[in-house]
Protein backbone atom coordinates (compact mmCIF):
# COMPACT_ATOMS: atom_id res chain seq x y z
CA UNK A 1 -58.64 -39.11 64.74
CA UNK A 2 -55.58 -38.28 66.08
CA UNK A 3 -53.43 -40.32 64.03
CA UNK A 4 -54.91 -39.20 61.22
CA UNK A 5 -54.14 -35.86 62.14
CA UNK A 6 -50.81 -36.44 62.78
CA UNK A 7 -50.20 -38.27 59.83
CA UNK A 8 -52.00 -35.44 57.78
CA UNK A 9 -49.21 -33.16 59.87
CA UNK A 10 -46.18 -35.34 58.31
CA UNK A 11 -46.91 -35.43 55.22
CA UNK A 12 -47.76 -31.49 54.94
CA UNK A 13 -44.28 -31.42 56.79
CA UNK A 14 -42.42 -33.85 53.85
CA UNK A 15 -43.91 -32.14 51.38
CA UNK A 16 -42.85 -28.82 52.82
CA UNK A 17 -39.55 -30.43 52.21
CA UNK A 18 -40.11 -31.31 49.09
CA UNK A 19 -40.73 -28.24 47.62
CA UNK A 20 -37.86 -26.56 49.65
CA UNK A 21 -35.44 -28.79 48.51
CA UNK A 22 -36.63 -28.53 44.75
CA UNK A 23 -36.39 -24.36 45.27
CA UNK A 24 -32.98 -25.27 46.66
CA UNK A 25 -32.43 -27.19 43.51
CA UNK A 26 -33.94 -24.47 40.90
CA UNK A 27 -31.43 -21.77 42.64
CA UNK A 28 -28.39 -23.99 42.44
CA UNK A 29 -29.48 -24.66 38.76
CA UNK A 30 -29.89 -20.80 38.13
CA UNK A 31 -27.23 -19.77 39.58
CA UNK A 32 -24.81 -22.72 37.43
CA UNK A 33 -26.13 -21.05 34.42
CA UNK A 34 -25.36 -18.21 35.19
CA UNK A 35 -21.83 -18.59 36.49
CA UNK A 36 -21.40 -20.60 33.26
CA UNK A 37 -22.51 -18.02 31.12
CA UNK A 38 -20.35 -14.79 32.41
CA UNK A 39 -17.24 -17.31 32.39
CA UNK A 40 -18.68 -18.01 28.77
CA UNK A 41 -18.36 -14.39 27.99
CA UNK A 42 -15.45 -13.40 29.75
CA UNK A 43 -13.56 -16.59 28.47
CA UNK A 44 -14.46 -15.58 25.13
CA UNK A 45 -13.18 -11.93 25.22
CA UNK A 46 -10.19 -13.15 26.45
CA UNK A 47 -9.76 -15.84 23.65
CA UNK A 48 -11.55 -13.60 20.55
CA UNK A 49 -7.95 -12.10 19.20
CA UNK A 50 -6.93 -15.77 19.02
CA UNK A 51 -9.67 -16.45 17.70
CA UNK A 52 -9.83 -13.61 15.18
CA UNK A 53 -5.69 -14.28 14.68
CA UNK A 54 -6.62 -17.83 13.79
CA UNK A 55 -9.76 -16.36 10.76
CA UNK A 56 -7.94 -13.63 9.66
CA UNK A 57 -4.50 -15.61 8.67
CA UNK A 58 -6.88 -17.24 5.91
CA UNK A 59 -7.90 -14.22 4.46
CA UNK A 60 -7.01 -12.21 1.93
CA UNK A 61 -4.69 -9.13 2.69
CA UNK A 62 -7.22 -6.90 1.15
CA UNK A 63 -10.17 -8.25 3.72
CA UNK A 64 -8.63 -8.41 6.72
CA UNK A 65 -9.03 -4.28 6.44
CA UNK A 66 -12.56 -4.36 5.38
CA UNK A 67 -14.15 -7.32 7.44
CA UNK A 68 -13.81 -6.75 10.96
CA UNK A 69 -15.35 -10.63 11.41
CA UNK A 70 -12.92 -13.54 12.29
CA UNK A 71 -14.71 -15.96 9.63
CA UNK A 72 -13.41 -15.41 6.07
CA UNK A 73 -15.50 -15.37 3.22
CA UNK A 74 -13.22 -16.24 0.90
CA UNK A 75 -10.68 -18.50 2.99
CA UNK A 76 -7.36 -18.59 1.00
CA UNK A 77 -3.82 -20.71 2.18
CA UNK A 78 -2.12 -17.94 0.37
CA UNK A 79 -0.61 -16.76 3.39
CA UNK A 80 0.53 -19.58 4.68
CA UNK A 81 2.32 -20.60 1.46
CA UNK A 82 3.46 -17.47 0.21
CA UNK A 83 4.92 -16.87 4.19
CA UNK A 84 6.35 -19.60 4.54
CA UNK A 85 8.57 -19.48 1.91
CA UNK A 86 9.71 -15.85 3.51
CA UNK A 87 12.03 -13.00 2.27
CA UNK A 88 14.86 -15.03 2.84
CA UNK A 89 17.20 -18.08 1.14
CA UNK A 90 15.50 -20.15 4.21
CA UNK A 91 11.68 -20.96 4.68
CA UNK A 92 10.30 -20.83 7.90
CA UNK A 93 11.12 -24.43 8.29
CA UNK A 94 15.02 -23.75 8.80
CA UNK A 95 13.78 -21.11 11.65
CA UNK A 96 11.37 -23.46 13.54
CA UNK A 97 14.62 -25.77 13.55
CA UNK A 98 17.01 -23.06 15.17
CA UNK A 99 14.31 -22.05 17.83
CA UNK A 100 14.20 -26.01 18.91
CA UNK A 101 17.69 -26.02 18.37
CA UNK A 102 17.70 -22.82 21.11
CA UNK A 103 14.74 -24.42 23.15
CA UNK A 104 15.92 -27.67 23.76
CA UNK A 105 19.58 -27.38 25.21
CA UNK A 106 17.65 -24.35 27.43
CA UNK A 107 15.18 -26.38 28.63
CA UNK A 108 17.54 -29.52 29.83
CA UNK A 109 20.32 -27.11 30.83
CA UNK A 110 17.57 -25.66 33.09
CA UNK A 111 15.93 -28.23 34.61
CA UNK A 112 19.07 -30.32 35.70
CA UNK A 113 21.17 -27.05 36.88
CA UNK A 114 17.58 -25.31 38.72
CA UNK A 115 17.33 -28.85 40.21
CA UNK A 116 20.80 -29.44 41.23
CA UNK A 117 21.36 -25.99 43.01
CA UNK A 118 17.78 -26.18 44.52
CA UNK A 119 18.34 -29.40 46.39
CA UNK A 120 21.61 -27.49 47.51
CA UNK A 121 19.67 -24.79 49.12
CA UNK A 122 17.09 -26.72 50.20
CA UNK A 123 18.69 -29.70 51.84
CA UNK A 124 22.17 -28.58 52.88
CA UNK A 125 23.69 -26.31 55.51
CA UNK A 126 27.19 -24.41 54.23
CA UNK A 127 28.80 -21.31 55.08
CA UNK A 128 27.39 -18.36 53.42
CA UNK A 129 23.61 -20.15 52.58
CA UNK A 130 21.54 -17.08 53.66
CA UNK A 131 23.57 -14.56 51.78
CA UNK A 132 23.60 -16.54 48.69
CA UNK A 133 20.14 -17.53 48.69
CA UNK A 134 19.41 -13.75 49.56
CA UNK A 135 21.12 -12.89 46.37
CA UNK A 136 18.96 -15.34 44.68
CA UNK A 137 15.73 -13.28 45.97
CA UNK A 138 17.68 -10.08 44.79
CA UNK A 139 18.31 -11.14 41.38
CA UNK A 140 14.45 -12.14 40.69
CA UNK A 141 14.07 -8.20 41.52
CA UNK A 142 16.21 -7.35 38.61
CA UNK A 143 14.40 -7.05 35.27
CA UNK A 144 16.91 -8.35 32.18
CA UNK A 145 17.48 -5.56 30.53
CA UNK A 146 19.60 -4.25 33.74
CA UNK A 147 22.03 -7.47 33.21
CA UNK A 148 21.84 -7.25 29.26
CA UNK A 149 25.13 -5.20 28.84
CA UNK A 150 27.35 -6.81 31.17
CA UNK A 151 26.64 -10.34 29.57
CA UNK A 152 27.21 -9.70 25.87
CA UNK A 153 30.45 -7.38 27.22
CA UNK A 154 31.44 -10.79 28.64
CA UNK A 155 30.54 -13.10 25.83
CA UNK A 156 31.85 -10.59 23.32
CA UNK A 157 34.99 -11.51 25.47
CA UNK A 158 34.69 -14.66 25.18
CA UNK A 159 33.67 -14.80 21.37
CA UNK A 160 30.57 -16.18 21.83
CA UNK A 161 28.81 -13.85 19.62
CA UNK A 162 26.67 -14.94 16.81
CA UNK A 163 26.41 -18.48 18.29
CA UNK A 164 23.68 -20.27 20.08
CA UNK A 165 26.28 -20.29 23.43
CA UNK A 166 25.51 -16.91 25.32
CA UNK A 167 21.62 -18.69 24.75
CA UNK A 168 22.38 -21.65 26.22
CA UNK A 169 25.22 -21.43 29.15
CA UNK A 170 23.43 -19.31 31.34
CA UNK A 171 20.27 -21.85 31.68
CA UNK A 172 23.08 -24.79 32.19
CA UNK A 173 24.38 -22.58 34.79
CA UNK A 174 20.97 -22.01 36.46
CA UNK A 175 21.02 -18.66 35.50
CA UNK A 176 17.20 -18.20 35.61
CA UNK A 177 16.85 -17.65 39.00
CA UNK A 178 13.05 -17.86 39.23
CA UNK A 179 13.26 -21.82 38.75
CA UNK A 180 15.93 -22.41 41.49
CA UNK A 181 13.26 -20.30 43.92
CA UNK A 182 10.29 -22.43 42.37
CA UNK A 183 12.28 -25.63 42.92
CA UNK A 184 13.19 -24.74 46.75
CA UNK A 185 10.12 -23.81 47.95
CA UNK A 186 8.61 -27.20 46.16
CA UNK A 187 11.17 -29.02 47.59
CA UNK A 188 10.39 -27.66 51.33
CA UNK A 189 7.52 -29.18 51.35
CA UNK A 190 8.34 -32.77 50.09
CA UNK A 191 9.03 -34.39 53.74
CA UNK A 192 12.55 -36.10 54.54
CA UNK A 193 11.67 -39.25 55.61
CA UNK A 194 12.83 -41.58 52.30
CA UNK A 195 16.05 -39.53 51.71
CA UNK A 196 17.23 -40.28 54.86
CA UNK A 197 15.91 -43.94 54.64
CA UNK A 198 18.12 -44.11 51.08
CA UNK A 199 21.10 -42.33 53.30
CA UNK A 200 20.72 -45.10 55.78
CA UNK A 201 20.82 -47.96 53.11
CA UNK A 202 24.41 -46.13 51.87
CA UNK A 203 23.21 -43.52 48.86
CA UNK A 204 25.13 -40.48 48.07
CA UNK A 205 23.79 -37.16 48.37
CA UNK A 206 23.62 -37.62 43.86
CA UNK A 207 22.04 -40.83 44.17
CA UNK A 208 19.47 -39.76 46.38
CA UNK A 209 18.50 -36.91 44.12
CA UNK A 210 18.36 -38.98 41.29
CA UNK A 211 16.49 -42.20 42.81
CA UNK A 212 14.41 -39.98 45.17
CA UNK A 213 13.67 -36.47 44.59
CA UNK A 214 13.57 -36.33 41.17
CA UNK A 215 10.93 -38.74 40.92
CA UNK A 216 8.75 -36.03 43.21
CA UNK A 217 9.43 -33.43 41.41
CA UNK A 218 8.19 -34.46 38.51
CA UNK A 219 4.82 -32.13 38.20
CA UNK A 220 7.32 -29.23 39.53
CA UNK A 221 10.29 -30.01 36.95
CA UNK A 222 7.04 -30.40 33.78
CA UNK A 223 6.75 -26.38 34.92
CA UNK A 224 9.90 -25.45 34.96
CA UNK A 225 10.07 -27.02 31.25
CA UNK A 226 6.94 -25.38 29.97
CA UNK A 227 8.02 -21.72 31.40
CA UNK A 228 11.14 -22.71 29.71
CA UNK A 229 9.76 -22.95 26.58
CA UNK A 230 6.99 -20.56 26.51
CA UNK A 231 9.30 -18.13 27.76
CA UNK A 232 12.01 -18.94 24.65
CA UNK A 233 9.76 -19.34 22.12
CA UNK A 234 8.78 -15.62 22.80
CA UNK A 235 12.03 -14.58 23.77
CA UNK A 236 12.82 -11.39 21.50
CA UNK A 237 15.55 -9.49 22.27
CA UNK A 238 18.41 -12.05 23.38
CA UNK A 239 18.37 -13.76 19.74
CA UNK A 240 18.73 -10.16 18.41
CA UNK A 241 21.46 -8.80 20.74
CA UNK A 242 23.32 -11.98 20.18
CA UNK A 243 23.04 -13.39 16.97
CA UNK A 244 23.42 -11.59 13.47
CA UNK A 245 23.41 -14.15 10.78
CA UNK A 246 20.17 -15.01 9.19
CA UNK A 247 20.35 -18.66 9.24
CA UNK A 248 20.39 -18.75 12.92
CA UNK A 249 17.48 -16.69 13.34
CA UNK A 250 14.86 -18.26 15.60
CA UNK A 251 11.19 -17.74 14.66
CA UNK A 252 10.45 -14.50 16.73
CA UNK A 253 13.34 -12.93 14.92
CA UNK A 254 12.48 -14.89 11.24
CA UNK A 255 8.73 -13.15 11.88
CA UNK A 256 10.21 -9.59 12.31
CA UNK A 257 11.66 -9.85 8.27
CA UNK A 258 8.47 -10.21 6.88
CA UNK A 259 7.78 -6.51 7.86
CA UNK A 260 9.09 -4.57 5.42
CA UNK A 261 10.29 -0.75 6.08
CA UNK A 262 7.67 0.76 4.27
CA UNK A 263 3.58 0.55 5.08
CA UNK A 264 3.39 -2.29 2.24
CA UNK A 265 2.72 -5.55 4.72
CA UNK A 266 1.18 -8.68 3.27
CA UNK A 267 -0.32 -9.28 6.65
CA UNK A 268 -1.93 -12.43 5.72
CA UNK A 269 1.48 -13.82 5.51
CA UNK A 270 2.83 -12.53 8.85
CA UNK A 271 -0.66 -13.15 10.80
CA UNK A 272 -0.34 -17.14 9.39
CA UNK A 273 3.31 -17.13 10.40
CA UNK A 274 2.51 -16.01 14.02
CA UNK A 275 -0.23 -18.57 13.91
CA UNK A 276 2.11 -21.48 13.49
CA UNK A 277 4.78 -19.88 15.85
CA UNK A 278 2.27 -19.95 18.77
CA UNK A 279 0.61 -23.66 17.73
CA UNK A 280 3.31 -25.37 19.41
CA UNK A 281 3.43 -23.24 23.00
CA UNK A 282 -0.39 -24.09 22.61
CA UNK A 283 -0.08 -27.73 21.94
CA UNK A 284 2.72 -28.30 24.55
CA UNK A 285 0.75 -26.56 27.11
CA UNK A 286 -2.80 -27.77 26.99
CA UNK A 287 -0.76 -31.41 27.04
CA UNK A 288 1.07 -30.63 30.43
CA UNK A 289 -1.63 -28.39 31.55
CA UNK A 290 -2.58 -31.19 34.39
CA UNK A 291 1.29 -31.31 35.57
CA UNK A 292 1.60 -27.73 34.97
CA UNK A 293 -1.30 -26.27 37.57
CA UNK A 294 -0.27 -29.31 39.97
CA UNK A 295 3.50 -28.39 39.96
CA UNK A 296 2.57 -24.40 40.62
CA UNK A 297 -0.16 -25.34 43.34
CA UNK A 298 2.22 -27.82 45.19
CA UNK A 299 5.21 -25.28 45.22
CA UNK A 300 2.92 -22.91 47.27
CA UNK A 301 2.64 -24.87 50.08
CA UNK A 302 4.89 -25.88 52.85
CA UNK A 303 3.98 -29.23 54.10
């Protein structure tokens, strides 16, 4: 009798667990759903002028004023015919080829000069370090627009105006200051251990940043690249202050002469314009997106 009682008492017990653990399981599935859902909704108010960007560039002119929907109901590739052939002698093809023109001697000038003077600050004692780097930390305090007439008086100087130079030399110089900071603080917390081990086999100071470092800084370097080209692909107002002639316009400037000075837009052709001048941040992005969050994350820690 009194086993059966106390085998009557376990299995009320497991059960008891049972059901506890399927509540458990119910409230975890609840709560999923709706986590999923808000970052549903919030994900999509975030994304919808994208979204409606993306509909509207294959409408009409006349409904994207009188359908406030993203879905056409008459899609048309009017605008991105009719815009691409733009106002000018170019199309929009010659000004997708200046802004990679721009964006790729910027984005190699960066990434070897950021590296270069990082590994200086990071590795290396000298005279003067903490002042210097100090004035690193000062100049990422500064907007642009405080430095803006003291570099074109210098490149007027130097003749540099309407070419692609005062646009590339300062990245080759590691003028962007924000990578050189991004780059130190990644590289403090990459330990020492196999640059000294390549010192003790007889490498340079370059050949250990080559062979060694640059190989670990890979995910940190893909950032500094997709800043790089995010950040000149939207870049505005140094293509304007320095260049004047037409056919070196990038695309941010080539987008600015399909607005006319009067209220008469064909905004069809400008929204499909802006549609293909963001498709390639998008597509270069969402390919490094892995390398991109793990080169941020790392360079906030110090191992």
């Amino acid at each position: 009798m009194t086993e059966q009682t106390l085998s009557s008492t376990m299995s009320a017990r497991d059960l008891e667990a049972i059901e506890a653990r399927k509540r458990e399981q119910r409230k975890m599935l609840i709560s999923s759903i709706i986590r999923y859902i808000v970052l549903f909704a919030v994900g999509l108010i975030m994304l919808y002028p994208l979204i409606w960007l993306v509909g509207a560039s294959f409408k009409t002119n006349a409904e994207i004023f009188s359908s406030a929907g993203f879905l056409p109901k008459n899609p048309t590739l009017s605008g991105y015919i009719e815009g691409w052939k733009t106002s000018t002698p170019y199309t929009f093809g010659r000004f997708f080829l200046n802004t990679f023109w721009i964006l790729i001697p910027k984005m190699i000038g960066t990434a070897i000069s950021a590296t270069a003077v990082a590994y200086g600050f990071a590795r290396f004692e000298f005279p003067g370090k903490r002042p210097l780097f100090a004035s690193l930390i000062a100049i990422l305090l500064l907007p642009n627009v405080v430095t803006r007439i003291p570099q074109y008086l210098l490149f007027r100087e130097f003749g540099w105006l309407d070419t692609f130079l005062p646009l590339w030399v300062p990245s080759a110089l590691a003028g962007d200051a924000f990578f050189v900071f991004m780059l130190v603080q990644f590289l403090r917390a990459i330990p020492r251990d196999m640059e000294e081990a390549a010192r003790v086999d007889g490498a340079s100071s370059w050949q250990t940043l080559v062979y060694i470092v640059v190989p670990l800084l890979t995910p940190a370097l893909i950032s500094v690249c997709l800043f790089q080209f995010m950040w000149t692909m939207n870049d505005f107002l140094g293509p304007l202050i320095y260049l004047s002639s037409v056919d070196k316009y990038p695309v941010s400037l080539a987008l600015k002469l399909s607005i006319d000075t009067t209220e008469a837009f064909d905004w069809n052709k400008i929204l499909s314009m802006s549609v293909l001048a963001i498709a390639p941040a998008l597509i270069v992005f969402f390919m490094a997106q892995k390398y991109f969050i793990e080169g941020i994350s790392a360079g906030g820690v110090k191992g």
